[in-house]
C-alpha atoms as a PDB file:
ATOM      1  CA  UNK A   1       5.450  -9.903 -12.515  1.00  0.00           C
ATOM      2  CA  UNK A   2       5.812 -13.462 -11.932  1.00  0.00           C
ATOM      3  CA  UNK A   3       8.519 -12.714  -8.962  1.00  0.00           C
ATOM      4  CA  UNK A   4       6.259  -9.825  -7.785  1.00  0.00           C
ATOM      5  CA  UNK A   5       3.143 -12.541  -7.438  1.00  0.00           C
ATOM      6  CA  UNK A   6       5.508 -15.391  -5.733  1.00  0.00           C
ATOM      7  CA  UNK A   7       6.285 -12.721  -3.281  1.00  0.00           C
ATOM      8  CA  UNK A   8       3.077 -12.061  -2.472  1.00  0.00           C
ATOM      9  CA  UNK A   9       1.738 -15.711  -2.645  1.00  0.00           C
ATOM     10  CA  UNK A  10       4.235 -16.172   0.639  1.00  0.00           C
ATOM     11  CA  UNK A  11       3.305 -13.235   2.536  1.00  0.00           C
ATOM     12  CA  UNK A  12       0.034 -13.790   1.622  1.00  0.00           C
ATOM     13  CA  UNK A  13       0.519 -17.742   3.251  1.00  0.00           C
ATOM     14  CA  UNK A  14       2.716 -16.050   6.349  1.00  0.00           C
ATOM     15  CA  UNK A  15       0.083 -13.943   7.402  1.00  0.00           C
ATOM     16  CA  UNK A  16      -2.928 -15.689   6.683  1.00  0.00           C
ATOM     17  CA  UNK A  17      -4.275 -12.841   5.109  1.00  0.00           C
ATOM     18  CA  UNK A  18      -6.975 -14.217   2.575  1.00  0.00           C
ATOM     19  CA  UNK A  19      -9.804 -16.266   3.502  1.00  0.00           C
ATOM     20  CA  UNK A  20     -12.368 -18.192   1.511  1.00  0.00           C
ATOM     21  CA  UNK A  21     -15.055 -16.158  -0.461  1.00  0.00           C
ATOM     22  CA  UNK A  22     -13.051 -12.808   0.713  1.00  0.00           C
ATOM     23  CA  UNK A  23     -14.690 -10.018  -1.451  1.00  0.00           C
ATOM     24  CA  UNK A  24     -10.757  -7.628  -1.339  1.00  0.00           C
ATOM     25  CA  UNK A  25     -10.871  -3.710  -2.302  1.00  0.00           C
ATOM     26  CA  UNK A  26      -7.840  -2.867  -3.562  1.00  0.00           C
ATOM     27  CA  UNK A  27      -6.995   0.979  -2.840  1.00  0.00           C
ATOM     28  CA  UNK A  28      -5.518   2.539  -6.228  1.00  0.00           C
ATOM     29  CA  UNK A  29      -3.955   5.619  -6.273  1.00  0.00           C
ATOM     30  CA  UNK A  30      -2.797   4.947  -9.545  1.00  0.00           C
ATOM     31  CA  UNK A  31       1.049   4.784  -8.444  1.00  0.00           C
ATOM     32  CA  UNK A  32       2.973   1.897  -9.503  1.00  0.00           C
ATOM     33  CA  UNK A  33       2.269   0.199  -5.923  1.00  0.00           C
ATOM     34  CA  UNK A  34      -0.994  -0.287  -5.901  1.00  0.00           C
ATOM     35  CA  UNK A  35      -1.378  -0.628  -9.216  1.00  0.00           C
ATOM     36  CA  UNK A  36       1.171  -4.076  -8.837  1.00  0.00           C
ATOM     37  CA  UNK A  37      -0.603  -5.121  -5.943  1.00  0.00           C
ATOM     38  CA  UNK A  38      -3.940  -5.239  -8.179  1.00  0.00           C
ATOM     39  CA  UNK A  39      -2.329  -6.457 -11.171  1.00  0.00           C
ATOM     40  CA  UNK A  40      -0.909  -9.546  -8.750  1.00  0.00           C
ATOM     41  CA  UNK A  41      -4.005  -9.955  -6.882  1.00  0.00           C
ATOM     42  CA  UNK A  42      -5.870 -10.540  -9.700  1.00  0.00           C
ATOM     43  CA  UNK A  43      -3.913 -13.234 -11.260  1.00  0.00           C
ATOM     44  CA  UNK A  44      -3.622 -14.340  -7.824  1.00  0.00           C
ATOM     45  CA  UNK A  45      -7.246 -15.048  -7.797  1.00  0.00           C
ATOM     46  CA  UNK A  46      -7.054 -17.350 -10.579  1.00  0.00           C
ATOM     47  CA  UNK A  47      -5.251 -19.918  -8.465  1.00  0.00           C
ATOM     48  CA  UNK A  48      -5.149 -19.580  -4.975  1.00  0.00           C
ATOM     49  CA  UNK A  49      -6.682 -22.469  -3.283  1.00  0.00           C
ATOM     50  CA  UNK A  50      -9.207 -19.996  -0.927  1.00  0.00           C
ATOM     51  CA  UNK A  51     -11.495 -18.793  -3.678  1.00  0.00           C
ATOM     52  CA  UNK A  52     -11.547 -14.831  -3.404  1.00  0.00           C
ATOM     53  CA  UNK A  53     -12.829 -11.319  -5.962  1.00  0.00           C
ATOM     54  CA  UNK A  54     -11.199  -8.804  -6.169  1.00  0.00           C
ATOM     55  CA  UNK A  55     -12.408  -5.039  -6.842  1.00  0.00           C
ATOM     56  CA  UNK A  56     -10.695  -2.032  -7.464  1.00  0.00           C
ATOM     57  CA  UNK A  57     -11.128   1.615  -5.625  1.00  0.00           C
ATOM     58  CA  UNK A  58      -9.856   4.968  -6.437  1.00  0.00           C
ATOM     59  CA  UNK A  59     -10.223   8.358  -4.673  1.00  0.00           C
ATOM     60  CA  UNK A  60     -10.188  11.364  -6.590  1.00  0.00           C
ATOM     61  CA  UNK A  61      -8.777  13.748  -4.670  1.00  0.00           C
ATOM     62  CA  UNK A  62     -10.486  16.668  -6.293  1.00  0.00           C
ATOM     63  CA  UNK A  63      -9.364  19.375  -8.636  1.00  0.00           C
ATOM     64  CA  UNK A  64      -5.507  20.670  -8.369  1.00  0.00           C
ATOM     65  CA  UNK A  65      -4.302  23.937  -8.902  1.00  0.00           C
ATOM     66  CA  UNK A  66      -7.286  24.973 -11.328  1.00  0.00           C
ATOM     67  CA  UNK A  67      -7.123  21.677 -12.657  1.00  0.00           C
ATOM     68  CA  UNK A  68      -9.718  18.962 -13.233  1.00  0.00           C
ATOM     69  CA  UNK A  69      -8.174  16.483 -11.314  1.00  0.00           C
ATOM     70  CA  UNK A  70      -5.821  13.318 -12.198  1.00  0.00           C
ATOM     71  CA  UNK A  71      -6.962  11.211 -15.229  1.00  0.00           C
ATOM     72  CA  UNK A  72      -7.938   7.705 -14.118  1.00  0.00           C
ATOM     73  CA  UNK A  73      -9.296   6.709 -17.615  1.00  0.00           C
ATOM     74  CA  UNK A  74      -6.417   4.541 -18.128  1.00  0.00           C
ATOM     75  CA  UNK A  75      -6.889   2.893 -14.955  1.00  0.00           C
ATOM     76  CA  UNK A  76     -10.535   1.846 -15.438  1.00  0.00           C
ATOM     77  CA  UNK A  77      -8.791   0.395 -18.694  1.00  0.00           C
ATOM     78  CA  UNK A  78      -6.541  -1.757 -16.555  1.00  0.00           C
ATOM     79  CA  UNK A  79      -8.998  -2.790 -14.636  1.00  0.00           C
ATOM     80  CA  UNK A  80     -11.131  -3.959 -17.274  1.00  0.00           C
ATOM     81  CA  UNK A  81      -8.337  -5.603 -19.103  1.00  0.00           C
ATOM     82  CA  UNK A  82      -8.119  -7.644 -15.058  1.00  0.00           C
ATOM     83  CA  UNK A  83     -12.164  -8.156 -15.488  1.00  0.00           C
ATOM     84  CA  UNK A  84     -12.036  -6.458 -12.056  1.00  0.00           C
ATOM     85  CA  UNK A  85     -14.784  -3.763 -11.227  1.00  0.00           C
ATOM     86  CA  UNK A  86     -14.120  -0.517 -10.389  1.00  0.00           C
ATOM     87  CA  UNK A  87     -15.267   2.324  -8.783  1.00  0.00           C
ATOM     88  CA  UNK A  88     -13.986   5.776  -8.696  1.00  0.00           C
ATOM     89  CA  UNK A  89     -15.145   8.228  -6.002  1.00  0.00           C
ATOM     90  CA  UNK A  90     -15.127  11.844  -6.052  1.00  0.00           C
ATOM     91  CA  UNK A  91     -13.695  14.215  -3.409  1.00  0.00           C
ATOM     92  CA  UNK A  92     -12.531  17.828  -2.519  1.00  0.00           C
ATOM     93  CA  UNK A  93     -10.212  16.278   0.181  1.00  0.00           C
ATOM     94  CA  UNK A  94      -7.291  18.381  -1.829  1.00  0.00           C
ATOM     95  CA  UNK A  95      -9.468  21.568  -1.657  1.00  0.00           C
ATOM     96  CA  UNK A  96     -10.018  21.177   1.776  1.00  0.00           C
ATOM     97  CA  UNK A  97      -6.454  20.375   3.020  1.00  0.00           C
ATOM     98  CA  UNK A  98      -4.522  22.886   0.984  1.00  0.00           C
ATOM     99  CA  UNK A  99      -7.369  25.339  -0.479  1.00  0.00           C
ATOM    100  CA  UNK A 100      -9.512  26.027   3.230  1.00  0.00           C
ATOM    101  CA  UNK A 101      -6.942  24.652   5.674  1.00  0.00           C
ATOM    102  CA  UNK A 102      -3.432  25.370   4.095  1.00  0.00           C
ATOM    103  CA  UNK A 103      -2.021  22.384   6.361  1.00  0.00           C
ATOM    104  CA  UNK A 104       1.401  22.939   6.613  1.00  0.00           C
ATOM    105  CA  UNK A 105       1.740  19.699   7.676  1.00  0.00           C
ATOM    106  CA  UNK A 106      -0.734  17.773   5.575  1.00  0.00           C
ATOM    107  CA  UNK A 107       0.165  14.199   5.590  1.00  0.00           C
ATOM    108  CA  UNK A 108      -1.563  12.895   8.282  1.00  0.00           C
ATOM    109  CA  UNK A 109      -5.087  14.612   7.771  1.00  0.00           C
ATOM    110  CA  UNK A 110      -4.740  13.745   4.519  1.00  0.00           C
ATOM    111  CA  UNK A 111      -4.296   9.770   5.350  1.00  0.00           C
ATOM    112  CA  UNK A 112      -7.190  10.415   7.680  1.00  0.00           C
ATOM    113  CA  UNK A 113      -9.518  11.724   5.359  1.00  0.00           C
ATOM    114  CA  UNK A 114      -8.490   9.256   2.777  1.00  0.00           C
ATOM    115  CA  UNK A 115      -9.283   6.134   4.434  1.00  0.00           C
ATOM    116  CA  UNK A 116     -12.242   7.557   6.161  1.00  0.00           C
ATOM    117  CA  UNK A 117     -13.521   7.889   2.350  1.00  0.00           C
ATOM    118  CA  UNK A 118     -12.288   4.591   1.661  1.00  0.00           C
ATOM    119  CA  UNK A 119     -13.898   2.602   4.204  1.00  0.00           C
ATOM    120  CA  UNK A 120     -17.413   4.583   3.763  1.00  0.00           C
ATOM    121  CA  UNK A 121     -17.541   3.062   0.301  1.00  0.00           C
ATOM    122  CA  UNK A 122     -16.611  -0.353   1.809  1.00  0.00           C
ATOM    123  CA  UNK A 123     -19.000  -0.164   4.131  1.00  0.00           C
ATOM    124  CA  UNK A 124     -21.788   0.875   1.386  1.00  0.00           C
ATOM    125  CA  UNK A 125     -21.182  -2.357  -0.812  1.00  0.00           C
ATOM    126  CA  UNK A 126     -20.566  -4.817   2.098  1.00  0.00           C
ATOM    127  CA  UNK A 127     -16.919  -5.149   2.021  1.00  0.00           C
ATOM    128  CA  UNK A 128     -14.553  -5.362   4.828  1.00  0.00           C
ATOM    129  CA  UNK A 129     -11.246  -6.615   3.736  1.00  0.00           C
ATOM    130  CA  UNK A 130      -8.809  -4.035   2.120  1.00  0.00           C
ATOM    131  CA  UNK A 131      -5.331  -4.676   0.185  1.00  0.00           C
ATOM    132  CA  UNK A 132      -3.159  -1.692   0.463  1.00  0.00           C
ATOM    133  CA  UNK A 133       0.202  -0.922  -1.441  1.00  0.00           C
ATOM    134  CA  UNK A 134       2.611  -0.729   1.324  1.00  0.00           C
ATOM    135  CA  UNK A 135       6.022  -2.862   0.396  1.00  0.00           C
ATOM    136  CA  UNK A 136       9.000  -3.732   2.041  1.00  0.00           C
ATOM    137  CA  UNK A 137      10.672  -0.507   1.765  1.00  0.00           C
ATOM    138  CA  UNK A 138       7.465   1.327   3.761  1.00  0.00           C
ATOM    139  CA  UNK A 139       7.634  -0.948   6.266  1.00  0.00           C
ATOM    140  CA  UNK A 140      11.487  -0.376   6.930  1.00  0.00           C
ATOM    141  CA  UNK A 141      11.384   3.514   6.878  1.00  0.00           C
ATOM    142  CA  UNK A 142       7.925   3.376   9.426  1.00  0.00           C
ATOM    143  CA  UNK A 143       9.756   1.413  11.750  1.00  0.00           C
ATOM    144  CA  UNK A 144      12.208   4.124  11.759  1.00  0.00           C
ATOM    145  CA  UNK A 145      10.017   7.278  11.138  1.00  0.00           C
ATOM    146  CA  UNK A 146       8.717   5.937  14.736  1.00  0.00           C
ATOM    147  CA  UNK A 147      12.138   5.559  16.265  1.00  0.00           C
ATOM    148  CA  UNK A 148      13.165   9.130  14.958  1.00  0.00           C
ATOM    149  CA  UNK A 149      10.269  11.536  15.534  1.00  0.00           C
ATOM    150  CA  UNK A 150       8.114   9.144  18.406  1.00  0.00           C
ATOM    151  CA  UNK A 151      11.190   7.727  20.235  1.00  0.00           C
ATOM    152  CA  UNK A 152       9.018   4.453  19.527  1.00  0.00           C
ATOM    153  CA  UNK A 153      10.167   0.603  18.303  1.00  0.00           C
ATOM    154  CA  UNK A 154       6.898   0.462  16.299  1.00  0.00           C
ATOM    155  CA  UNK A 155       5.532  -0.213  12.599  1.00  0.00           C
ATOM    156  CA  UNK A 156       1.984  -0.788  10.861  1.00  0.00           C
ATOM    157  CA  UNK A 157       0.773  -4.496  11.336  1.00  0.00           C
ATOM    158  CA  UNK A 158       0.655  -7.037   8.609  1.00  0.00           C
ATOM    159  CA  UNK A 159      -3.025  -7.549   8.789  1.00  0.00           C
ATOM    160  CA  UNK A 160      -4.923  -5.053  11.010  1.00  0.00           C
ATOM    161  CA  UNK A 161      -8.855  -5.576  11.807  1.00  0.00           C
ATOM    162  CA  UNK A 162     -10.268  -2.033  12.401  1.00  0.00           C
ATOM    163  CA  UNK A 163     -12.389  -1.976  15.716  1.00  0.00           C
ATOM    164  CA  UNK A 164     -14.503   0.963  15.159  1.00  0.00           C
ATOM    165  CA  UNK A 165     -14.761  -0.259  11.351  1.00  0.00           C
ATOM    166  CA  UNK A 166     -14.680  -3.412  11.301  1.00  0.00           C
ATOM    167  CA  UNK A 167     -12.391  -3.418   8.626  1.00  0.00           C
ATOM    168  CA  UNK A 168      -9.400  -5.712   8.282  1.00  0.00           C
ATOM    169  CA  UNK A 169      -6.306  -4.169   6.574  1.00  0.00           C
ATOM    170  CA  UNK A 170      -3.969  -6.411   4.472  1.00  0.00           C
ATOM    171  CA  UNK A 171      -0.573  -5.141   2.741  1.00  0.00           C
ATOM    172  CA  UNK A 172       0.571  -8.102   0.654  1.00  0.00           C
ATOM    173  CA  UNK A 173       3.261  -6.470  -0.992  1.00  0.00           C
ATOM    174  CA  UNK A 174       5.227  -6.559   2.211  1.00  0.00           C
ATOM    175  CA  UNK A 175       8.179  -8.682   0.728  1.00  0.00           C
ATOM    176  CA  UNK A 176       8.747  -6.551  -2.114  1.00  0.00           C
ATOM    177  CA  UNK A 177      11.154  -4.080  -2.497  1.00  0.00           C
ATOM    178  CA  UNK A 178      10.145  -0.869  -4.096  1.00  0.00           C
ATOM    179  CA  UNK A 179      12.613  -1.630  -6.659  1.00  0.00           C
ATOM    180  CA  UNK A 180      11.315  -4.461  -7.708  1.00  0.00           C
ATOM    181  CA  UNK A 181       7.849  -2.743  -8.245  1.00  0.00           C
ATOM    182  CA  UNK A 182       9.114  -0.087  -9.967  1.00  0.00           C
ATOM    183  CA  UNK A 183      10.586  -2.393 -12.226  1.00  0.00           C
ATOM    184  CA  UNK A 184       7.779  -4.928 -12.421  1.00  0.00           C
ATOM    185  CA  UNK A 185       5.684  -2.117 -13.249  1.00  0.00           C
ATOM    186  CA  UNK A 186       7.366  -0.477 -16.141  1.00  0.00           C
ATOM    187  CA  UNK A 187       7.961  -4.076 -17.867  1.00  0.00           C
ATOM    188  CA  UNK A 188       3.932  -4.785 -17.645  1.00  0.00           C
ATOM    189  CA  UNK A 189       3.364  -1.520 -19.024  1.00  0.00           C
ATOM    190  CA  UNK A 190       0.841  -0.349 -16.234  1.00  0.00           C
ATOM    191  CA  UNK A 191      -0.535   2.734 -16.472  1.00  0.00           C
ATOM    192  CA  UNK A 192       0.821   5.098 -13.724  1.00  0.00           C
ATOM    193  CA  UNK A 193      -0.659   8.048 -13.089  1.00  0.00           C
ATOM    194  CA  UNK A 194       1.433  11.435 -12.098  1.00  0.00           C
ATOM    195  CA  UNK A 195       0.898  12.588  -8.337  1.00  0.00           C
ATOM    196  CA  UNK A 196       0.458  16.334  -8.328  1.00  0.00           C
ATOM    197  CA  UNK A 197       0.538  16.328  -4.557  1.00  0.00           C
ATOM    198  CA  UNK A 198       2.237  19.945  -3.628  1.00  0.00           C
ATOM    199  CA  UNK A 199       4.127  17.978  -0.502  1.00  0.00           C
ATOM    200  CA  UNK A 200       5.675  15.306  -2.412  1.00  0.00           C
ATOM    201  CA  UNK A 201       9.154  14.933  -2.125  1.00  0.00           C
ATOM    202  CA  UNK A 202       9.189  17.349   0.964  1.00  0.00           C
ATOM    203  CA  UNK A 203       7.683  15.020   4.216  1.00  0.00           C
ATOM    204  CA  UNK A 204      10.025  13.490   6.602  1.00  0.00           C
ATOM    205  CA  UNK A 205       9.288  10.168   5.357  1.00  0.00           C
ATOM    206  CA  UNK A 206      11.079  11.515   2.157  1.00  0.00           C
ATOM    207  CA  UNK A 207      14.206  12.800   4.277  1.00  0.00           C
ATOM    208  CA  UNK A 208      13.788   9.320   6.010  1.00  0.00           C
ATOM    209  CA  UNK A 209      13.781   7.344   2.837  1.00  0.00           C
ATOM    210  CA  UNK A 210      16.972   9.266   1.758  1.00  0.00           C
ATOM    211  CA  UNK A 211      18.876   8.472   4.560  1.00  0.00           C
ATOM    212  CA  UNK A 212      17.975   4.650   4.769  1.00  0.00           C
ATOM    213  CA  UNK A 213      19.246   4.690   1.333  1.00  0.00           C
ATOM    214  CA  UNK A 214      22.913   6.091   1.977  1.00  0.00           C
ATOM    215  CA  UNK A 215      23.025   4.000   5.226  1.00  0.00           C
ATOM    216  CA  UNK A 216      22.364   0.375   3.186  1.00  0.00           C
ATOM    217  CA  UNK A 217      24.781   1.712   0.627  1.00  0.00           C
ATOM    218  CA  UNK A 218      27.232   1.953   3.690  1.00  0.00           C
ATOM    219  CA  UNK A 219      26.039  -1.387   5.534  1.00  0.00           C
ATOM    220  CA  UNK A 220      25.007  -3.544   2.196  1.00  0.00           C
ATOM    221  CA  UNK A 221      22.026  -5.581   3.684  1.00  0.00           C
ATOM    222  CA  UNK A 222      21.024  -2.971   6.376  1.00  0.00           C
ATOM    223  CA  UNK A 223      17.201  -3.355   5.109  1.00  0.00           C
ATOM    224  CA  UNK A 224      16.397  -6.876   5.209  1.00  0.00           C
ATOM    225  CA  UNK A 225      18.570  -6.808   8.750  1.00  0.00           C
ATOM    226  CA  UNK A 226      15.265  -4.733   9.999  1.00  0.00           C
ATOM    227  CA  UNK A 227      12.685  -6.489   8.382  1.00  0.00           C
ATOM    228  CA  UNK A 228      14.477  -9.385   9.780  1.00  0.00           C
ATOM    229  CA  UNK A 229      14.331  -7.697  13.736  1.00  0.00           C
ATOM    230  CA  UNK A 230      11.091  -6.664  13.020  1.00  0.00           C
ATOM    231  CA  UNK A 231      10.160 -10.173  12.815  1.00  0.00           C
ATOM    232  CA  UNK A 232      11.797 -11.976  15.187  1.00  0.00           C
ATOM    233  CA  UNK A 233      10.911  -9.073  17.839  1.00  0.00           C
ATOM    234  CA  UNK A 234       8.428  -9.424  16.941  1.00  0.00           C
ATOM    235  CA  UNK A 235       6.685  -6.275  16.948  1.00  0.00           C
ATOM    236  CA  UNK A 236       2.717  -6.966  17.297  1.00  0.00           C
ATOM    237  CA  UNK A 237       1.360  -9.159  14.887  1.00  0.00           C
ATOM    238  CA  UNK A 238       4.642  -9.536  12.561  1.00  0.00           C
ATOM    239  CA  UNK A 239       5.604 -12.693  13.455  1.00  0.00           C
ATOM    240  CA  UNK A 240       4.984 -14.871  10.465  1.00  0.00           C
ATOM    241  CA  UNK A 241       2.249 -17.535  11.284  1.00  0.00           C
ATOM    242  CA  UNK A 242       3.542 -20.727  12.297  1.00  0.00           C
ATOM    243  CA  UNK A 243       6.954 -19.988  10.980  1.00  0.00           C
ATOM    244  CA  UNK A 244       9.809 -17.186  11.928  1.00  0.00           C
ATOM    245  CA  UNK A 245      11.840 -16.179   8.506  1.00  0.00           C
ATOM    246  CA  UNK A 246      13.541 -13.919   7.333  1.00  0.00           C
ATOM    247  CA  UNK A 247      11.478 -12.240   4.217  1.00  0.00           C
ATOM    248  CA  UNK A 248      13.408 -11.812   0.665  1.00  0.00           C
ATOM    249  CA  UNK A 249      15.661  -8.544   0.363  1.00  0.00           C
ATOM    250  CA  UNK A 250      13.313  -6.671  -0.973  1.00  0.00           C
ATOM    251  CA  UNK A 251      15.307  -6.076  -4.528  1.00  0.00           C
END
């Protein structure tokens, strides 16, 4: 974990992304990323020279296939063990998108619903900074999900402030590599919860992910190459402040 926190320390100090007497939600899904990304902020906290809290938020989706939903007990554990409140909010998104609607495309309603949830609650308690799980890896198949299927040289931002919200997006995990999570995750024991989603594993960014993977096996390096373009571009907003680097490999 203590590679996983230097990471984010640095992109945390590229992007200016925490300011003093930030109150941060943390969206947990219970997957291993977000569930680093709140184990990290919170011993970030401890240090950092701006003085920020942290606090935890999950969505429950709702009940699957007859179920009673995902258990998030040992995540309000965790979060405990971090002295870090948390909240869990109820939903019937999944009831709605695959019960009523039968998307066949779901994804992007899904995302949309999600975050409208999300950043209802924030609004509620006052909060309007939110750390979200996306890593290195994300950011390299976006770029290309948008090159593919939108014939666009685009990517998610860094640090996005929300207009119509007023809600500024941070993903400080951006110089990890999902491997390095995954590993970072299983050696601190945290408790990952099963996704039950019925389109995981089948979404383009899936077929994406699988490709990007064959082509840096073919073109060692082909990863941090993008993250590198994206950079130096720079797309909007990913230009590092008052510096230009190239971020770690990921791992």
């Amino acid at each position: 974990m203590n590679k996983i926190l230097s990471y984010v320390r640095r992109c945390v100090e590229d992007y200016d992304m925490i300011q003093p007497g930030d109150r941060i939600a943390v969206g947990v899904s219970g997957g291993k990323d977000s569930l680093t990304l709140l184990a990290a902020l919170a011993r970030l906290r401890s240090f950092y020279p701006k003085p920020f809290t942290v606090e935890a938020f999950t969505l429950d989706m709702g009940h699957v296939d007859g179920g009673t939903g995902m258990d998030f007990a040992p995540v309000a554990a965790l979060c405990r063990e971090l002295e870090v409140p948390f909240t869990l909010l109820p939903s019937e998104i999944h009831h709605i998108i695959f019960d009523l609607r039968r998307e066949k495309n779901p994804c992007s309603m899904c995302a949309k619903m999600r975050r409208g949830a999300l950043h209802n609650a924030l609004a509620e308690r006052g909060i309007r900074k939110i750390a979200l799980g996306h890593h290195f890896d994300d950011a390299v198949e976006t770029f290309f999900l948008s090159l593919f299927y939108e014939g666009r040289i685009s990517c998610f931002q860094p640090v996005t402030h929300l207009d119509r919200t007023d809600i500024v997006q941070i993903r400080p995990l951006l110089y990890c590599g999902e491997g390095m999570i995954r590993g970072a995750a299983a050696r601190a024991g945290l408790p990952v919860v099963f996704n039950p989603c019925p389109a995981d594993g089948t979404t383009k960014r899936q077929e994406v992910k699988d490709l990007i993977r064959d082509l840096d096996r073919q073109y060692p390096g082909l990863k941090s190459r993008v993250m590198g373009a994206m950079q130096r571009l720079p797309l909007p907003e990913w230009a590092p402040a008052g510096r230009r680097r190239t971020p770690p490999p990921g791992g």
